[in-house]
C-alpha atoms as a PDB file:
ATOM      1  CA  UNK A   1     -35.297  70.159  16.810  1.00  0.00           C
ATOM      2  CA  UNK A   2     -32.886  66.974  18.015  1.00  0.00           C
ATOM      3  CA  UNK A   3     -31.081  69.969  19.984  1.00  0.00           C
ATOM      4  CA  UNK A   4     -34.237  71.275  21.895  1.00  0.00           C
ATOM      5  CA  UNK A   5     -35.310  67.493  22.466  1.00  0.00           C
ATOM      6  CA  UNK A   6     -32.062  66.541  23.674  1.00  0.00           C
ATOM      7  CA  UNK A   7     -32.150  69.790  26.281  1.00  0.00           C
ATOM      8  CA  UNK A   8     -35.637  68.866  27.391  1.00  0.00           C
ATOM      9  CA  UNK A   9     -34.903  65.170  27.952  1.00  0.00           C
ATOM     10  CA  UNK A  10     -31.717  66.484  30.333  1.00  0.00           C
ATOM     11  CA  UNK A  11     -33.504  69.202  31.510  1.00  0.00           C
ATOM     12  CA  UNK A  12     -36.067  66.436  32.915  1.00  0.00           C
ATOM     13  CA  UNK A  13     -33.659  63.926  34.415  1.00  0.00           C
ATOM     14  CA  UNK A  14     -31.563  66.674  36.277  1.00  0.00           C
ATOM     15  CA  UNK A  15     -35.126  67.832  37.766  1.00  0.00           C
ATOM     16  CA  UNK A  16     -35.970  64.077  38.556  1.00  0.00           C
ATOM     17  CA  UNK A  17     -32.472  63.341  39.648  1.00  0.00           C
ATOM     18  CA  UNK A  18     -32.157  66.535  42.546  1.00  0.00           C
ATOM     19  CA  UNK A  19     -35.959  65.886  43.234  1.00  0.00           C
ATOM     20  CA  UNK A  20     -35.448  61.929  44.192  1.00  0.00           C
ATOM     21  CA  UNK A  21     -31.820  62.305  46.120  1.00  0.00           C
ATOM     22  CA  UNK A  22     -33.707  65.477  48.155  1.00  0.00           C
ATOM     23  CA  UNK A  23     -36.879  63.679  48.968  1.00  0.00           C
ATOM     24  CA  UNK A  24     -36.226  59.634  48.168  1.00  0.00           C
ATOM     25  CA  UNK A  25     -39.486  59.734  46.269  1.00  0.00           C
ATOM     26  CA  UNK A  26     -39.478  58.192  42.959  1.00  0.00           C
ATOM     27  CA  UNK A  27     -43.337  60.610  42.877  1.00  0.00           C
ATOM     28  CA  UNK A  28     -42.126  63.705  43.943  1.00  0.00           C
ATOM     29  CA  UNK A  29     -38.638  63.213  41.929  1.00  0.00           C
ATOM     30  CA  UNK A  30     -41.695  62.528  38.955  1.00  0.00           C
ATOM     31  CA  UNK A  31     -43.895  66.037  40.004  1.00  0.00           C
ATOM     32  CA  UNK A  32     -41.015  67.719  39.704  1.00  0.00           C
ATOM     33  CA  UNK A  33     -39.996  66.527  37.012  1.00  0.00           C
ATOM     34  CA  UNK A  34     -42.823  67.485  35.043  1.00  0.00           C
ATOM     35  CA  UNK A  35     -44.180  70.365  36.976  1.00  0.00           C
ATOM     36  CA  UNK A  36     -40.558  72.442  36.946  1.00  0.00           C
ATOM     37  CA  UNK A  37     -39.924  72.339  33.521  1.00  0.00           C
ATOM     38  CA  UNK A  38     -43.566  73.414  32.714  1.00  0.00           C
ATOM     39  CA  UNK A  39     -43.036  76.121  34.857  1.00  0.00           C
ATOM     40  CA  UNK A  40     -40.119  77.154  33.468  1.00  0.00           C
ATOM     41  CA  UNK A  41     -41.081  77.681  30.229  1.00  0.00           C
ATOM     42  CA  UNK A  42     -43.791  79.977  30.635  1.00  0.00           C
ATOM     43  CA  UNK A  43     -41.725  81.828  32.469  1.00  0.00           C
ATOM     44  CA  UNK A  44     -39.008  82.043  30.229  1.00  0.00           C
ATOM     45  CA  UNK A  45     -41.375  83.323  27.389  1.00  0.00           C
ATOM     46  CA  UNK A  46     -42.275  85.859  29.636  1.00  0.00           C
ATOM     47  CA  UNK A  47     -38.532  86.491  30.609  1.00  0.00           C
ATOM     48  CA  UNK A  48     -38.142  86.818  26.395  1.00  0.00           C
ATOM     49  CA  UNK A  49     -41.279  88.986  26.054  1.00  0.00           C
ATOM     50  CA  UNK A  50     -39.547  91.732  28.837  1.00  0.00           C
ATOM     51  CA  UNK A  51     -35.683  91.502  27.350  1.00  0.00           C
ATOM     52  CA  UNK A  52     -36.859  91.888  23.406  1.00  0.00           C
ATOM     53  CA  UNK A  53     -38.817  94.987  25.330  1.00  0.00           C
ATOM     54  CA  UNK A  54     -35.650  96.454  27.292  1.00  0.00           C
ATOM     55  CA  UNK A  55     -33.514  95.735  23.959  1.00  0.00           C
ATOM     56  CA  UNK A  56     -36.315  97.605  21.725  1.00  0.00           C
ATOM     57  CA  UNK A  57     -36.414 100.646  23.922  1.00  0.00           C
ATOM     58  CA  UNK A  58     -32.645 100.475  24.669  1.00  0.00           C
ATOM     59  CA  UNK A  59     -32.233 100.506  20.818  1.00  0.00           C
ATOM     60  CA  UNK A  60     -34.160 103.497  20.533  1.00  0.00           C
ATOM     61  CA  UNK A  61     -32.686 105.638  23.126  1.00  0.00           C
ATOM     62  CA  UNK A  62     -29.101 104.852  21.555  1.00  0.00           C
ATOM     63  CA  UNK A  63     -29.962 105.656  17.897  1.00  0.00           C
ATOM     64  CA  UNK A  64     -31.455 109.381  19.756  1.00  0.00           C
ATOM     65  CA  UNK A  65     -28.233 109.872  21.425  1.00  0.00           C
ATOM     66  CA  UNK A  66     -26.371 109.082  18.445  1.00  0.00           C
ATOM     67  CA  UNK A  67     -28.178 111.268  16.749  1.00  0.00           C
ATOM     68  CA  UNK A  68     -27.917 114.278  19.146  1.00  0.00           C
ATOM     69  CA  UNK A  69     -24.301 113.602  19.712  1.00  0.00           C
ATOM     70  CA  UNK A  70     -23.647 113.997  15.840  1.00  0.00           C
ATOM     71  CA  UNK A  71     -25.912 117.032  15.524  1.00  0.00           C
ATOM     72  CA  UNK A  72     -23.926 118.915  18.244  1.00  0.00           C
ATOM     73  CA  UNK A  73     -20.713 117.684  16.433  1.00  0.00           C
ATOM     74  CA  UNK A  74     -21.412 118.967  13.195  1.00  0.00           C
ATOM     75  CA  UNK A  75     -22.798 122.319  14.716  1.00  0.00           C
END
C-alpha cells in the first residue's frame, strides 16, 4: 500500500509540475493534477479488463494448437 501511495503522490506532482511550467497556473497545474490521474485510472482498468481478455483467448488458442500439433505428431 506505501508503494501505490508513494506512485500516486509522484504521479500527482509530475501532472502538477508539466501542468504549471506549460500554463503558469498554479489552478490549471491543480485541474490537472487531479483530473489526469482520475482519468487515468479508469482507463487503465479498462486497459486491464481488454489485456486479461486478449491473454484469456490467446491462452486458449495456444493450448488448441498444442494440442493439434501433438495429435498430428503422434499420428
Amino acid at each position: 500500500m506505501t508503494k501505490t501511495i508513494t506512485f500516486a503522490i509522484m504521479h500527482f506532482s509530475v501532472a502538477f509540475t508539466v501542468a504549471y511550467l506549460i500554463t503558469g497556473s498554479f489552478v490549471v497545474g491543480g485541474a490537472v493534477a487531479l483530473i489526469e490521474p482520475a482519468i487515468n485510472t479508469v482507463a487503465y482498468y479498462f486497459h486491464e479488463k481488454i489485456w486479461n481478455r486478449l491473454r484469456r483467448d490467446n491462452t486458449l488458442q495456444n493450448t488448441f494448437v498444442s494440442a493439434g500439433e501433438s495429435f498430428a505428431l503422434k499420428s
